[in-house]
C-alpha atoms as a PDB file:
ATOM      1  CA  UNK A   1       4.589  -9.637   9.565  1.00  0.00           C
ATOM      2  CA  UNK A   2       6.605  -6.808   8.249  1.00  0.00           C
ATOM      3  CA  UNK A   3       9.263  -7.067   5.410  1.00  0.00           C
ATOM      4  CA  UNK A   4      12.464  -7.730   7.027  1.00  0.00           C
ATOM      5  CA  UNK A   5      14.981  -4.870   5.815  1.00  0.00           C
ATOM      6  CA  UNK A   6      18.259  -5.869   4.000  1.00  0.00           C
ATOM      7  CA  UNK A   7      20.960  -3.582   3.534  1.00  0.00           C
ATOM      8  CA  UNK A   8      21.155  -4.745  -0.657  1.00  0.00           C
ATOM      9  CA  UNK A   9      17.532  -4.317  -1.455  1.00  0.00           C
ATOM     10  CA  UNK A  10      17.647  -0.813   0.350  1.00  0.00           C
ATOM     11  CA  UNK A  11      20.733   0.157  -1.715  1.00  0.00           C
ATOM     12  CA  UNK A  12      19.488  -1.268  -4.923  1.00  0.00           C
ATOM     13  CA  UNK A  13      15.962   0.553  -4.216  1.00  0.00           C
ATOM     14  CA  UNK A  14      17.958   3.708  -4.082  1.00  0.00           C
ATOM     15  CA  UNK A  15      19.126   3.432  -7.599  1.00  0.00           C
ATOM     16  CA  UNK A  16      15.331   2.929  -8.833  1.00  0.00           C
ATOM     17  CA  UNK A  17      15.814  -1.072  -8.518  1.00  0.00           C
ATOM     18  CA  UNK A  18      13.278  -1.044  -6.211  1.00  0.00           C
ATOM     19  CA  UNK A  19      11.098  -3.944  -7.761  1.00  0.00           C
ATOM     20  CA  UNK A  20      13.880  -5.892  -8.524  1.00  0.00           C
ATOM     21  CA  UNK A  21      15.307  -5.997  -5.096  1.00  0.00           C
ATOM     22  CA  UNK A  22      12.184  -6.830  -3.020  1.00  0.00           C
ATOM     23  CA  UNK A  23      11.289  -9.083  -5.545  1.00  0.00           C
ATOM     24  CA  UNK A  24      14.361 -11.177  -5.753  1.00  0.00           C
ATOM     25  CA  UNK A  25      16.635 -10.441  -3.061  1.00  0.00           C
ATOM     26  CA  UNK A  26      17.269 -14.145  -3.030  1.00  0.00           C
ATOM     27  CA  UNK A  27      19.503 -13.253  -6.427  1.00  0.00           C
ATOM     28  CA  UNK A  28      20.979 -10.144  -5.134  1.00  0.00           C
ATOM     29  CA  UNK A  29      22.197 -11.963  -1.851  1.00  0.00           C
ATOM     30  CA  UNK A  30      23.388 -14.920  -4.032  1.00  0.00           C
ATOM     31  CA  UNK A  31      25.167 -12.344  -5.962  1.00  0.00           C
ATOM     32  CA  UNK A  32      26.931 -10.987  -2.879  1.00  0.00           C
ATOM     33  CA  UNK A  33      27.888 -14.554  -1.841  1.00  0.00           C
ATOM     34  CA  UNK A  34      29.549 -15.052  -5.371  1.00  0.00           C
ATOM     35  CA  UNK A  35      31.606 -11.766  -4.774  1.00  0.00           C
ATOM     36  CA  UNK A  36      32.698 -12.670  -1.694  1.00  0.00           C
ATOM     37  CA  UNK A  37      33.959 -15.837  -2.880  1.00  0.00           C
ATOM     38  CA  UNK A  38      35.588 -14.737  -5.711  1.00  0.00           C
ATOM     39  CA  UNK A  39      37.119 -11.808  -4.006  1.00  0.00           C
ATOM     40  CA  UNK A  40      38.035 -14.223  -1.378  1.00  0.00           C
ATOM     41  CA  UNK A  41      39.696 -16.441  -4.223  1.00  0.00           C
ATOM     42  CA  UNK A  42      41.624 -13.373  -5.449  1.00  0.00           C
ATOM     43  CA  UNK A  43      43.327 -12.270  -2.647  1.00  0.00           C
ATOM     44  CA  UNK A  44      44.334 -15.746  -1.379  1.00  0.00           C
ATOM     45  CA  UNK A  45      46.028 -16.175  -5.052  1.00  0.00           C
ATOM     46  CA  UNK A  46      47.494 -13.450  -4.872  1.00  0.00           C
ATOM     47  CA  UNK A  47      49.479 -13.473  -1.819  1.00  0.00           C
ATOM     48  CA  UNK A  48      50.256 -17.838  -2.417  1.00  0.00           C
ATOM     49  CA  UNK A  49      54.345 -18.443  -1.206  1.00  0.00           C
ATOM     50  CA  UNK A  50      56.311 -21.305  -1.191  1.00  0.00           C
ATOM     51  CA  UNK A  51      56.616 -20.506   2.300  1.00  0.00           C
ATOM     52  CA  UNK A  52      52.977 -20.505   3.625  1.00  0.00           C
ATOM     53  CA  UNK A  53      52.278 -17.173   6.031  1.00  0.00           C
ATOM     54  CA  UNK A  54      49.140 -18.133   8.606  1.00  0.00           C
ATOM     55  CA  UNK A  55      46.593 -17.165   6.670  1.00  0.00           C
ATOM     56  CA  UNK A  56      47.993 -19.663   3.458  1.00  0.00           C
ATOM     57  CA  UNK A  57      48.420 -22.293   6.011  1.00  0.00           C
ATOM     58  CA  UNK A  58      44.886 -22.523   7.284  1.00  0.00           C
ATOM     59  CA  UNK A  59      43.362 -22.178   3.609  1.00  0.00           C
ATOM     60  CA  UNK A  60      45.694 -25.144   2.808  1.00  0.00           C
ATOM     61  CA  UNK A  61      44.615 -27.372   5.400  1.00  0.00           C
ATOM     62  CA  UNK A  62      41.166 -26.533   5.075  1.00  0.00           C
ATOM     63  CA  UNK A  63      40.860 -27.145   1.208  1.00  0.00           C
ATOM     64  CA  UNK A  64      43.380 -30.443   1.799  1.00  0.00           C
ATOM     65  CA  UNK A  65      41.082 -31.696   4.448  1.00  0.00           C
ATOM     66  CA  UNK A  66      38.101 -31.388   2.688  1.00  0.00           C
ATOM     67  CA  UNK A  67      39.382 -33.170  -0.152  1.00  0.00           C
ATOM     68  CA  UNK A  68      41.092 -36.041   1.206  1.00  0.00           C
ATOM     69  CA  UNK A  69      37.926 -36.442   3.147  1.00  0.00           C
ATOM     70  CA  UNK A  70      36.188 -36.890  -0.184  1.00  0.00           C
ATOM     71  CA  UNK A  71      38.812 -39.064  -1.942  1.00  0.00           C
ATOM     72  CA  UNK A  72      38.649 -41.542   1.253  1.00  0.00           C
ATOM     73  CA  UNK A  73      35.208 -41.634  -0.075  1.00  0.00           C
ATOM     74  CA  UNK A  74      35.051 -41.597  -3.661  1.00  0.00           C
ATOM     75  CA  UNK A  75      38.979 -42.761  -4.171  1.00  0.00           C
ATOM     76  CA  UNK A  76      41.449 -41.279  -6.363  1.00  0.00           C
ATOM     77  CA  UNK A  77      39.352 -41.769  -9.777  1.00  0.00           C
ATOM     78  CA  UNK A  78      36.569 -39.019  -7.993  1.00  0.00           C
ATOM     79  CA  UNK A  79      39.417 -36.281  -7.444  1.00  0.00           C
ATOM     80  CA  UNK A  80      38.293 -34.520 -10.772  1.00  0.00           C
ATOM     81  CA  UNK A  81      34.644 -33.162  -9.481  1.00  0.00           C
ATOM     82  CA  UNK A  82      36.332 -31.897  -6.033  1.00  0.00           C
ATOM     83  CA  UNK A  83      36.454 -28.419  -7.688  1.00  0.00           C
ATOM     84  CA  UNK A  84      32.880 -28.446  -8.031  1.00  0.00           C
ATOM     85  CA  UNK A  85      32.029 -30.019  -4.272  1.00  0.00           C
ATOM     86  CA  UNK A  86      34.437 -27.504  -3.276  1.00  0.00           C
ATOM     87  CA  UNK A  87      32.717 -24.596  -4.456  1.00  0.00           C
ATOM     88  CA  UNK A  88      29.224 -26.172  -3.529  1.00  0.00           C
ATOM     89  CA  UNK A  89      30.307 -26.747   0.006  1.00  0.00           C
ATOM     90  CA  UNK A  90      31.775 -23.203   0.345  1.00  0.00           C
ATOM     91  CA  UNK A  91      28.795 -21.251  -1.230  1.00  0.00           C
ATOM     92  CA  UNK A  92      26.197 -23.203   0.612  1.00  0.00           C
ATOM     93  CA  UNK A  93      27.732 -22.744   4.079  1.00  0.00           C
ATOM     94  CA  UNK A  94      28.699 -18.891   3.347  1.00  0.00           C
ATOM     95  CA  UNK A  95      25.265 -18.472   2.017  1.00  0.00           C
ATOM     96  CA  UNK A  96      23.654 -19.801   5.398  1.00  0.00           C
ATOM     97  CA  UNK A  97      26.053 -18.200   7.593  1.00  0.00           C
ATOM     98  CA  UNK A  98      25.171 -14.606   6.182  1.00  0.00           C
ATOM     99  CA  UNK A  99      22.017 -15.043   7.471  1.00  0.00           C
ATOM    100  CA  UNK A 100      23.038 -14.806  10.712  1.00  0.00           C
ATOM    101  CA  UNK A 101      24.485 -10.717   9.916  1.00  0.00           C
ATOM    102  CA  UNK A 102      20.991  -8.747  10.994  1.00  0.00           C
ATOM    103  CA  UNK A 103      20.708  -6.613   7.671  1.00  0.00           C
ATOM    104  CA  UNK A 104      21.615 -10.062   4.951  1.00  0.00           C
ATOM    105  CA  UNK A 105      19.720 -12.696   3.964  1.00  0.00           C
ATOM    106  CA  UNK A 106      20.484 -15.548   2.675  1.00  0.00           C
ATOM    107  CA  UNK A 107      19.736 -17.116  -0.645  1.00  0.00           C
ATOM    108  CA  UNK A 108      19.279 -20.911   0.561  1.00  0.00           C
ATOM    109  CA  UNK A 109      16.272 -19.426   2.557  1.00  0.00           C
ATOM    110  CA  UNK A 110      14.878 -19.655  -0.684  1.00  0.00           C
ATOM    111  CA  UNK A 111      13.608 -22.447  -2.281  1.00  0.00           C
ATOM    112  CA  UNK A 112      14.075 -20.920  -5.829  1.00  0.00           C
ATOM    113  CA  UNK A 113      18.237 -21.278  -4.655  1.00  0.00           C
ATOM    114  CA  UNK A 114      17.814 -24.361  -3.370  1.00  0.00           C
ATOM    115  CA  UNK A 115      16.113 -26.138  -6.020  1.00  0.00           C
ATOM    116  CA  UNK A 116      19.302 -24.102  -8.458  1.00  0.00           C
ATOM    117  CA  UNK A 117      21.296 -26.038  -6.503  1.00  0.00           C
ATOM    118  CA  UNK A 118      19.742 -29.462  -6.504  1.00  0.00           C
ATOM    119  CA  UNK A 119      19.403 -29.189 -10.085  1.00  0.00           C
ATOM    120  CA  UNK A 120      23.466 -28.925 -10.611  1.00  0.00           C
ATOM    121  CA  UNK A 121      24.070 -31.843  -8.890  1.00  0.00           C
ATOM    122  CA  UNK A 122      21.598 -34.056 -10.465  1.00  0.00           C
ATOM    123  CA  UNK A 123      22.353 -32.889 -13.820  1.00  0.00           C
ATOM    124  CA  UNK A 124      26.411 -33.168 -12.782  1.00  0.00           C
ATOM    125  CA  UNK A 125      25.810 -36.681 -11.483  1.00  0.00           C
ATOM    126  CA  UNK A 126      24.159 -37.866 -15.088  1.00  0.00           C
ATOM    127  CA  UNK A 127      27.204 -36.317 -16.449  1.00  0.00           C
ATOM    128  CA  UNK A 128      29.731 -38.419 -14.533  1.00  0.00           C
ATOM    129  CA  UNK A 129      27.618 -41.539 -15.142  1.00  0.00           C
ATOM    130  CA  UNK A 130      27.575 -41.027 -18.551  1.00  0.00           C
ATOM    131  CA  UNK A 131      31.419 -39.947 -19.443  1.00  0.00           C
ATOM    132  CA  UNK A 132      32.753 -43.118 -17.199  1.00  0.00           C
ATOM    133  CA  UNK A 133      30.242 -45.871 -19.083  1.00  0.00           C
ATOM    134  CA  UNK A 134      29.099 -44.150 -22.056  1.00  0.00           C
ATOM    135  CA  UNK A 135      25.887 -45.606 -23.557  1.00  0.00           C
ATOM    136  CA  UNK A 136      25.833 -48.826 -20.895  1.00  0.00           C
ATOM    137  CA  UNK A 137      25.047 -46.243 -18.365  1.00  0.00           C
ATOM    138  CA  UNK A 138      21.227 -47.098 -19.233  1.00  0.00           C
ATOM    139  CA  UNK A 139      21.682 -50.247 -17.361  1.00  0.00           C
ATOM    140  CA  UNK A 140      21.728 -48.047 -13.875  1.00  0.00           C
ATOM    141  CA  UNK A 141      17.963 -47.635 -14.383  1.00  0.00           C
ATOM    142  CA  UNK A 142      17.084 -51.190 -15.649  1.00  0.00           C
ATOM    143  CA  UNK A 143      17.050 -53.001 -12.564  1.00  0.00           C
ATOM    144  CA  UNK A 144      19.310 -56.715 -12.010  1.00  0.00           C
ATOM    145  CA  UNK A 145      17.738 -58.647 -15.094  1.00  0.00           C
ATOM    146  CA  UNK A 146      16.354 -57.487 -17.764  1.00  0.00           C
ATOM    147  CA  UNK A 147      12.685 -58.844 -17.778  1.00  0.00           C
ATOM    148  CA  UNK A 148      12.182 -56.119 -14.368  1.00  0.00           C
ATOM    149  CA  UNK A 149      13.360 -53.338 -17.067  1.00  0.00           C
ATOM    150  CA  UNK A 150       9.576 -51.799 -17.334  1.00  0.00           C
ATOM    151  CA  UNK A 151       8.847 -51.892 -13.407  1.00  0.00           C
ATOM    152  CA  UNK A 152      12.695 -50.482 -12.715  1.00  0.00           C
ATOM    153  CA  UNK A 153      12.906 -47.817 -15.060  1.00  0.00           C
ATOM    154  CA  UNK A 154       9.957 -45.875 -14.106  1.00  0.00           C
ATOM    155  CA  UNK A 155      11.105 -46.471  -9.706  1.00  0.00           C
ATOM    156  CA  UNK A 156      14.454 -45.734 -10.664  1.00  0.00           C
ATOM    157  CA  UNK A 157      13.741 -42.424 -12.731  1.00  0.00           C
ATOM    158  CA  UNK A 158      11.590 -41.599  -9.449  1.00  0.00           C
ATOM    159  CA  UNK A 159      14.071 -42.011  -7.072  1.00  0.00           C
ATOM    160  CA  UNK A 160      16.615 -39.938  -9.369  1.00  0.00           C
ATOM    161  CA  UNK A 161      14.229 -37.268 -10.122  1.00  0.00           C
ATOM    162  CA  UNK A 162      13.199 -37.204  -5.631  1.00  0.00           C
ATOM    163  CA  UNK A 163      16.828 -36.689  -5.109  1.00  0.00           C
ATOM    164  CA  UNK A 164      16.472 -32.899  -6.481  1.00  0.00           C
ATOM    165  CA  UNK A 165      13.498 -32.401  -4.076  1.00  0.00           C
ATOM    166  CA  UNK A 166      15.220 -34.105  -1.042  1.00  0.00           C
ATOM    167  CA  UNK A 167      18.220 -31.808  -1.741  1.00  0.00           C
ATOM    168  CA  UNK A 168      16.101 -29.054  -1.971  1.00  0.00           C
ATOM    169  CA  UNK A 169      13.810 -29.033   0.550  1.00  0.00           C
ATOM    170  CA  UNK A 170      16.008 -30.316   3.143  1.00  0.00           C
ATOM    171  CA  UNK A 171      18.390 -27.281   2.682  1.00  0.00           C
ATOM    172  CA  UNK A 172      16.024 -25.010   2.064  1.00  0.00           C
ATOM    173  CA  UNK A 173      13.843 -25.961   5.335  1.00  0.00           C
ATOM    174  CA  UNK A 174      16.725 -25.954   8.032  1.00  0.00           C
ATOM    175  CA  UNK A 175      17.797 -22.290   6.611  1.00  0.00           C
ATOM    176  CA  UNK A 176      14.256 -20.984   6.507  1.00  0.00           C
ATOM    177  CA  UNK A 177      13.505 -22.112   9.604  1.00  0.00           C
ATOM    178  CA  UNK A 178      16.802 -20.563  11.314  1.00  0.00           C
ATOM    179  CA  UNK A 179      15.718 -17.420   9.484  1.00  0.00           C
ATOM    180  CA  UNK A 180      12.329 -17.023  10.759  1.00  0.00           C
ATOM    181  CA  UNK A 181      13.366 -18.238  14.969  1.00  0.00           C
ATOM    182  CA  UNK A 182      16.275 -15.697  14.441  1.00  0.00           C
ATOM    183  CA  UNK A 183      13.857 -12.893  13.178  1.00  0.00           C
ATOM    184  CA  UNK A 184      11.080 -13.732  15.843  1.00  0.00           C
ATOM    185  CA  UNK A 185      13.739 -13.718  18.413  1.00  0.00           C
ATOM    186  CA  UNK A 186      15.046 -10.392  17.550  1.00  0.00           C
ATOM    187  CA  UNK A 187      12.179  -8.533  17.371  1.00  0.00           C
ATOM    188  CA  UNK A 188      10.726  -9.677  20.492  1.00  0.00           C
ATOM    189  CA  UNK A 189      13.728  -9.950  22.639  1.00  0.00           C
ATOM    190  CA  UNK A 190      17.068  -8.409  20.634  1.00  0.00           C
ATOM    191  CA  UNK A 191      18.006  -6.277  22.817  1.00  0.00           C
ATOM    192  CA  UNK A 192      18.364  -8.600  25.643  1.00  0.00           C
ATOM    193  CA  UNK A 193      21.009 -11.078  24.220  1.00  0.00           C
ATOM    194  CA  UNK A 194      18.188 -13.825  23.816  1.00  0.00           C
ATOM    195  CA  UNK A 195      19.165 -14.459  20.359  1.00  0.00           C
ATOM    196  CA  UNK A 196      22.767 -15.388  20.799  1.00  0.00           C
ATOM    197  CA  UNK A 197      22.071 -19.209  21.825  1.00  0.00           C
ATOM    198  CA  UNK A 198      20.190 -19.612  18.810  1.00  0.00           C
ATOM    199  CA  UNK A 199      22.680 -18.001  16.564  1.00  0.00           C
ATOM    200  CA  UNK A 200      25.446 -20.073  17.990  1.00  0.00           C
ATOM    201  CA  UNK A 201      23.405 -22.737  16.554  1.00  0.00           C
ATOM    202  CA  UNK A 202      22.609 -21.468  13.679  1.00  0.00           C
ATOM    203  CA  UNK A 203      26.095 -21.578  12.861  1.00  0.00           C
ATOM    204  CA  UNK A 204      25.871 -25.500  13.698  1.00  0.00           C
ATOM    205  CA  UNK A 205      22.851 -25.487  11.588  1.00  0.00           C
ATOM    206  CA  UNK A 206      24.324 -23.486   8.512  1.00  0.00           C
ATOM    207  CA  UNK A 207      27.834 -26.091   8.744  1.00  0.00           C
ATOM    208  CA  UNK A 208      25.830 -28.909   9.148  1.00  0.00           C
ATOM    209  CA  UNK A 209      23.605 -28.079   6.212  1.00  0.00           C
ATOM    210  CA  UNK A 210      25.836 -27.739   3.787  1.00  0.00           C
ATOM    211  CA  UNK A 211      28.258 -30.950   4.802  1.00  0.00           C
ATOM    212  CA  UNK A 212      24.798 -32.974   4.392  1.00  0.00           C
ATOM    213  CA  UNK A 213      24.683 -30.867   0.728  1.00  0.00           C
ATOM    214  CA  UNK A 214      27.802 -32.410   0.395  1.00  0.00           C
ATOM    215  CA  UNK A 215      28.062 -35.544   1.308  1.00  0.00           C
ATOM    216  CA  UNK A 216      24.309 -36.215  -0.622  1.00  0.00           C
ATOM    217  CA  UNK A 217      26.312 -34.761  -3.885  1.00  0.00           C
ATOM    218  CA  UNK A 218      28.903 -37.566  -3.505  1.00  0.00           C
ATOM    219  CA  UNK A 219      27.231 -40.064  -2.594  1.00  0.00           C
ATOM    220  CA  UNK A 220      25.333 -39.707  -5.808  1.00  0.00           C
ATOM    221  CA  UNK A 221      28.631 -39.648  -7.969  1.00  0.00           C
ATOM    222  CA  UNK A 222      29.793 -42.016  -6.430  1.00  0.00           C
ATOM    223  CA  UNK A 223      26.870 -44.043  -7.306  1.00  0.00           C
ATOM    224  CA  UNK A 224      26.585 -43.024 -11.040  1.00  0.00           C
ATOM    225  CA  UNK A 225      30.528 -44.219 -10.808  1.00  0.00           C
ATOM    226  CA  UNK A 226      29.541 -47.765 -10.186  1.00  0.00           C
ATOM    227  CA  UNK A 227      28.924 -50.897 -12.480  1.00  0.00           C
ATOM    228  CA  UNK A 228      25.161 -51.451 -12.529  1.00  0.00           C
ATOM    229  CA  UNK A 229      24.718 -54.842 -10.953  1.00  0.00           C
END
């Protein structure tokens, strides 16, 4: 199968990045998603009102939605990590959706991104254990009573450690997948409008992905929230 042509690596490969780009395009596209956010992030500061215009309003109502949606879940007390399932959410889905733009790629195709990802949120969720029960968050991996300590400790650091790989390979999977049907597709029947079912749902499949991203993430803080019974 030949190497699939992306406008970044071709520019970069221009400039005598050549290795660099076919070698990890996965960072060059997750680069691109980060300036589009951030540019994204810019503007929309920039032109905030007291009196909303359209484009305020549905920015509003989207980041107001998606966190009340979380603090129905979490409640009040899990309001301070929103900022980081905000920005999760938003550079999973944008990541999967530029996938669908014949000339991009994108990053959560890759497992290397994926795993990046996972890794946050299981290092984030230890961190949010730990700063609402301190030391007594230990108790989380010793089981009920404390004679099942030795069994517990070992199944529950094996469950914790199989969240990063669920997260992971789940994502990673569904995108790769999408990729490879929406590259097969093209090059056999592209110019015949056979693709667009599948890329109208691969923009199911990139949405749904990274809600499930979501949702996973906070379920997990919400867990290391909990008293250990």
């Amino acid at each position: 199968m030949e190497h699939p042509i992306f406008f970044i690596d071709q520019i970069l490969s221009a400039l005598g990045l050549s290795h660099f780009a076919f070698s990890y395009s996965h960072v060059t596209h997750t680069w691109f998603v980060m300036i589009i956010l951030i540019g994204s992030a810019l503007l929309f500061a920039r032109g905030v009102q007291l009196l909303p215009a359209k484009g305020q309003n549905f920015y509003e109502v989207l980041i107001d939605g998606l966190e009340n949606f979380m603090v129905e879940i979490t409640g009040p007390e899990g309001r301070f990590f929103f900022p980081y399932i905000a920005t999760v959410f938003f550079f999973i889905l944008v990541s999967n959706l530029i996938g669908l733009i014949p000339g991009l790629n994108s990053p959560t195709a890759n497992l290397n991104t994926t795993i990046a990802l996972a890794l946050c949120t299981f290092v984030y969720t230890h961190v949010i254990g730990i700063k609402f029960h301190g030391a007594k968050y230990i108790k989380h991996f010793m089981g009920p009573v404390w004679w099942l300590a030795p069994l517990m400790f070992p199944i529950e650091l094996i469950g914790h450690l199989a969240r990063v790989m669920s997260l992971s390979v789940r994502l990673f999977g569904n995108i790769f997948g999408k990729e490879m049907v929406l590259a097969i597709l093209f090059s056999l029947a592209g110019l015949y409008l056979a693709p667009l079912p599948i890329l109208f749902l691969g923009i199911l499949v990139s949405f749904i992905q990274a809600l499930v991203f979501m949702l996973l993430s906070i379920m997990y803080f919400v867990g290391s929230m909990e008293h250990a019974h």
